[in-house]
Protein backbone atom coordinates (compact mmCIF):
# COMPACT_ATOMS: atom_id res chain seq x y z
CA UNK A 1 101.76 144.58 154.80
CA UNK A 2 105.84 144.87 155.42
CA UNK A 3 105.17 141.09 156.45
CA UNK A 4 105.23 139.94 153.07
CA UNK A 5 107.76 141.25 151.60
CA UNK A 6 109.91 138.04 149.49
CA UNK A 7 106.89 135.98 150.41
CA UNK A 8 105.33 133.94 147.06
CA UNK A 9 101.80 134.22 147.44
CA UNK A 10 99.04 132.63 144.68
CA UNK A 11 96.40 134.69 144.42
CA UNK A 12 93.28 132.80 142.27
CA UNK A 13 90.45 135.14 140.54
CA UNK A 14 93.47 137.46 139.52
CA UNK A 15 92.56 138.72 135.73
CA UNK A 16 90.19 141.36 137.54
CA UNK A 17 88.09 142.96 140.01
CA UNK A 18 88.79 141.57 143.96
CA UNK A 19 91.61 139.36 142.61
CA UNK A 20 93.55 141.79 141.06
CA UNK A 21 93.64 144.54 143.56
CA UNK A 22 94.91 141.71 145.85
CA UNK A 23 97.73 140.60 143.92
CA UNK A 24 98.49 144.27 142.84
CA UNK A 25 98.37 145.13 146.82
CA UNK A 26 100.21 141.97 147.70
CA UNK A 27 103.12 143.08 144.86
CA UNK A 28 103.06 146.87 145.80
CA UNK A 29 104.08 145.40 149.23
CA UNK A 30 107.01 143.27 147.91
CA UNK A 31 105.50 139.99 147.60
CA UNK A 32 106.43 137.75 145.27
CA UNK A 33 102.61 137.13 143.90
CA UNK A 34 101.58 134.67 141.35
CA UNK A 35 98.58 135.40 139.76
CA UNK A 36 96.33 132.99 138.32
CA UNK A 37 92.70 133.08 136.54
CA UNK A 38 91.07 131.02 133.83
CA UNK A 39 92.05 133.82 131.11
CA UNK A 40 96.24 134.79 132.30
CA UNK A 41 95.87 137.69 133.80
CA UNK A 42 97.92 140.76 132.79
CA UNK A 43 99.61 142.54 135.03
CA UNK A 44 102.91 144.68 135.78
CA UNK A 45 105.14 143.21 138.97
CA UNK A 46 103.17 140.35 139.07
CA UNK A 47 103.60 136.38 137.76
CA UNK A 48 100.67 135.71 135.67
CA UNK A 49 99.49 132.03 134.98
CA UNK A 50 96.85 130.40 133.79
CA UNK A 51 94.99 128.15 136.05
CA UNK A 52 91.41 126.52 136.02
CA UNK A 53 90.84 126.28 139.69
CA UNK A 54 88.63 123.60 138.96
CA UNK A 55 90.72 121.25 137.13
CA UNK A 56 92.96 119.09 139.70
CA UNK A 57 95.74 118.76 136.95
CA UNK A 58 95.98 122.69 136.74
CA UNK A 59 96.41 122.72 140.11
CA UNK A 60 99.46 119.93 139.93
CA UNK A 61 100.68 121.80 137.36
CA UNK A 62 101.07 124.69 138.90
CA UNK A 63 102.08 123.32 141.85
CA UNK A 64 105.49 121.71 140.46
CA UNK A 65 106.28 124.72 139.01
CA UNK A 66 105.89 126.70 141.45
CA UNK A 67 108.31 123.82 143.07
CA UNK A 68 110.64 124.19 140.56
CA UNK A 69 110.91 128.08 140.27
CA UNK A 70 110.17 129.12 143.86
CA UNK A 71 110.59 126.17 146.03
CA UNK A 72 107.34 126.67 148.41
CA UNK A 73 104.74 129.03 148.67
CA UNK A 74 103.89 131.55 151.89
CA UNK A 75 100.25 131.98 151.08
CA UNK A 76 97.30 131.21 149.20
CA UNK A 77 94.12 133.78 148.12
CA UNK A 78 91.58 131.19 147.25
CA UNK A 79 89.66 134.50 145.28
CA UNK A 80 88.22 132.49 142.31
CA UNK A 81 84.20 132.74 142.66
CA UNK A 82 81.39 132.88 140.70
CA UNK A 83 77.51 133.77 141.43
CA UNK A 84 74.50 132.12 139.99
CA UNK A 85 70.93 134.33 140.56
CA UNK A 86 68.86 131.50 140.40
CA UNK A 87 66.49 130.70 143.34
CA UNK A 88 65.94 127.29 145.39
CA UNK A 89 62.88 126.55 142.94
CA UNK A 90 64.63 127.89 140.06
CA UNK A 91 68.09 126.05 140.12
CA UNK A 92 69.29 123.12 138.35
CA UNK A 93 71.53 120.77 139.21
CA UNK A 94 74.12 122.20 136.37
CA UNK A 95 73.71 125.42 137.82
CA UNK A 96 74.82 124.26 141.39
CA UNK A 97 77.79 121.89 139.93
CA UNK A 98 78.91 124.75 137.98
CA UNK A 99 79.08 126.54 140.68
CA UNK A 100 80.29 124.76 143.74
CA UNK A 101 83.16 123.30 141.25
CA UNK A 102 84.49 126.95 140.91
CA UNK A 103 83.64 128.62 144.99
CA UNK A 104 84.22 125.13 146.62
CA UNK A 105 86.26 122.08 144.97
CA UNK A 106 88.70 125.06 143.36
CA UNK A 107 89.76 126.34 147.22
CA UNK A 108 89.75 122.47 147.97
CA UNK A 109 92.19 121.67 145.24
CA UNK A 110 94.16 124.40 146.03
CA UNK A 111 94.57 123.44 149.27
CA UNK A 112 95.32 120.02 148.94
CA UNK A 113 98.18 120.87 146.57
CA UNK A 114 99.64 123.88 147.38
CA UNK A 115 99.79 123.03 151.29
CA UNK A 116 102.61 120.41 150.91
CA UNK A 117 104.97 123.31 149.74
CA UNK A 118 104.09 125.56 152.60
CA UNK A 119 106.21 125.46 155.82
CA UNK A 120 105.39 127.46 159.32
CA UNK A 121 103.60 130.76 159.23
CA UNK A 122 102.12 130.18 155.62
CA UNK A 123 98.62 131.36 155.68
CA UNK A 124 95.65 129.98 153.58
CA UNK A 125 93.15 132.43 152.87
CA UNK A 126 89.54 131.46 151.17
CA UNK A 127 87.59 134.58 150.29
CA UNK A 128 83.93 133.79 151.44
CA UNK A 129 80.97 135.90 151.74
CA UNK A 130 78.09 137.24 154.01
CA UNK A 131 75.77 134.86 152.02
CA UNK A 132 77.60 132.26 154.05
CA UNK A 133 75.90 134.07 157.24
CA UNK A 134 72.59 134.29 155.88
CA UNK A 135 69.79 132.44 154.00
CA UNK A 136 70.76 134.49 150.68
CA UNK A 137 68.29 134.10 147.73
CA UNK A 138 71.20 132.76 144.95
CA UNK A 139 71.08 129.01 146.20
CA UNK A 140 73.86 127.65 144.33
CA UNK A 141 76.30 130.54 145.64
CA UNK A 142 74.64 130.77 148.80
CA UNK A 143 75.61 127.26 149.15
CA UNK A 144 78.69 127.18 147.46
CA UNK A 145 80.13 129.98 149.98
CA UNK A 146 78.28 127.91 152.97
CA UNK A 147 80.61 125.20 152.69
CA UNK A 148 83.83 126.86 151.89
CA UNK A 149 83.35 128.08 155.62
CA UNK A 150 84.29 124.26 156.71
CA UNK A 151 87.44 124.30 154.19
CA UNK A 152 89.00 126.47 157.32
CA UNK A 153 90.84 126.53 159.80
CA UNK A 154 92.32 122.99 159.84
CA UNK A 155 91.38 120.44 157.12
CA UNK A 156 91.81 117.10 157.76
CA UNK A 157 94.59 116.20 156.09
CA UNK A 158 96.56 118.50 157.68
CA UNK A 159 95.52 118.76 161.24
CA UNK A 160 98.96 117.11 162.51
CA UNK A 161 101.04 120.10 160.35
CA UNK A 162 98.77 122.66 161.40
CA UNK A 163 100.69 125.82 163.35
CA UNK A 164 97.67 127.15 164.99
CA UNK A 165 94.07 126.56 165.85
CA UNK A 166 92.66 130.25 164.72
CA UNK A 167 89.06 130.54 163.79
CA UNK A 168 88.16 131.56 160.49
CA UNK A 169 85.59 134.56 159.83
CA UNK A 170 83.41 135.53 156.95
CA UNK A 171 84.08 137.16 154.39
CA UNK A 172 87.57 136.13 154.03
CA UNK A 173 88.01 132.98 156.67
CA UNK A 174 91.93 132.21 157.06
CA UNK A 175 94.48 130.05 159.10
CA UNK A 176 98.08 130.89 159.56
CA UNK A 177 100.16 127.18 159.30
């Protein structure tokens, strides 16, 4: 992971578990990583913020200061996820809103806001699942992790900016810019 050494890399999900061995790996490695989660994560060589993926004025927030401190930003982990056990005849609409706003519209806003500050060879990375693959009993993550496959590689508004025309794979589906 030499490669990202000086990089700044946001890493969402970060307070624990899969999110904070990434941005604890990223750091060991010499990255600059910022690491975000609805509670501020808390941990040593690493920028901890606050950030509620799936509030779009979070997301701005975050975004101009990372402008104002950094400049631009090298990478994104879209990490943030949560699960919801309920089955298709079990599941309420709350339960699937709740849901997709965290596993789906988070990586979306991230994307749409971070992007602008990231130049050639920044790489967007949206941490999916098998459940994507399969017809997995949890509908509302099932789902949720369904359509974060079509956030990758090249969204829309960014197809003329877009360095390369990799596919993305499952778990973790990602695009170098």
């Amino acid at each position: 992971m030499a490669r990202v050494h000086g990089k700044v890399v946001v890493v969402t999900g970060a307070a624990r578990g899969q999110g904070a061995a990434e941005a604890a790996a990223l750091a060991r490695e010499g990255a600059h990583v910022i690491a975000t989660d609805v509670t501020e994560p808390e941990q040593d060589g690493v920028i901890c913020r606050r950030l509620d993926v799936t509030d779009a004025s979070s997301w701005a927030g975050l975004a101009t200061w990372i402008r104002e401190t950094h400049g631009h930003v090298d990478g994104l982990v879209n990490n943030a996820g949560i699960t919801w056990r309920a089955r298709l005849d079990e599941v309420t609409e709350a339960d699937l809103a709740r849901v997709h706003a965290v596993n789906l519209t988070g990586p979306l806003l991230g994307i749409q806001r971070l992007s602008p500050l990231m130049g050639p060879g920044a790489s967007i990375v949206n941490v999916g699942s098998a459940a994507a693959l399969t017809a997995h009993y949890p509908i509302a993550y099932t789902t949720s992790k369904w359509a974060l496959r079509g956030c990758l590689p090249e969204p829309p508004w960014n197809s003329a900016r877009a360095a390369s025309g990799s596919t993305p794979s499952t778990p973790a589906s990602s695009r170098p810019r």
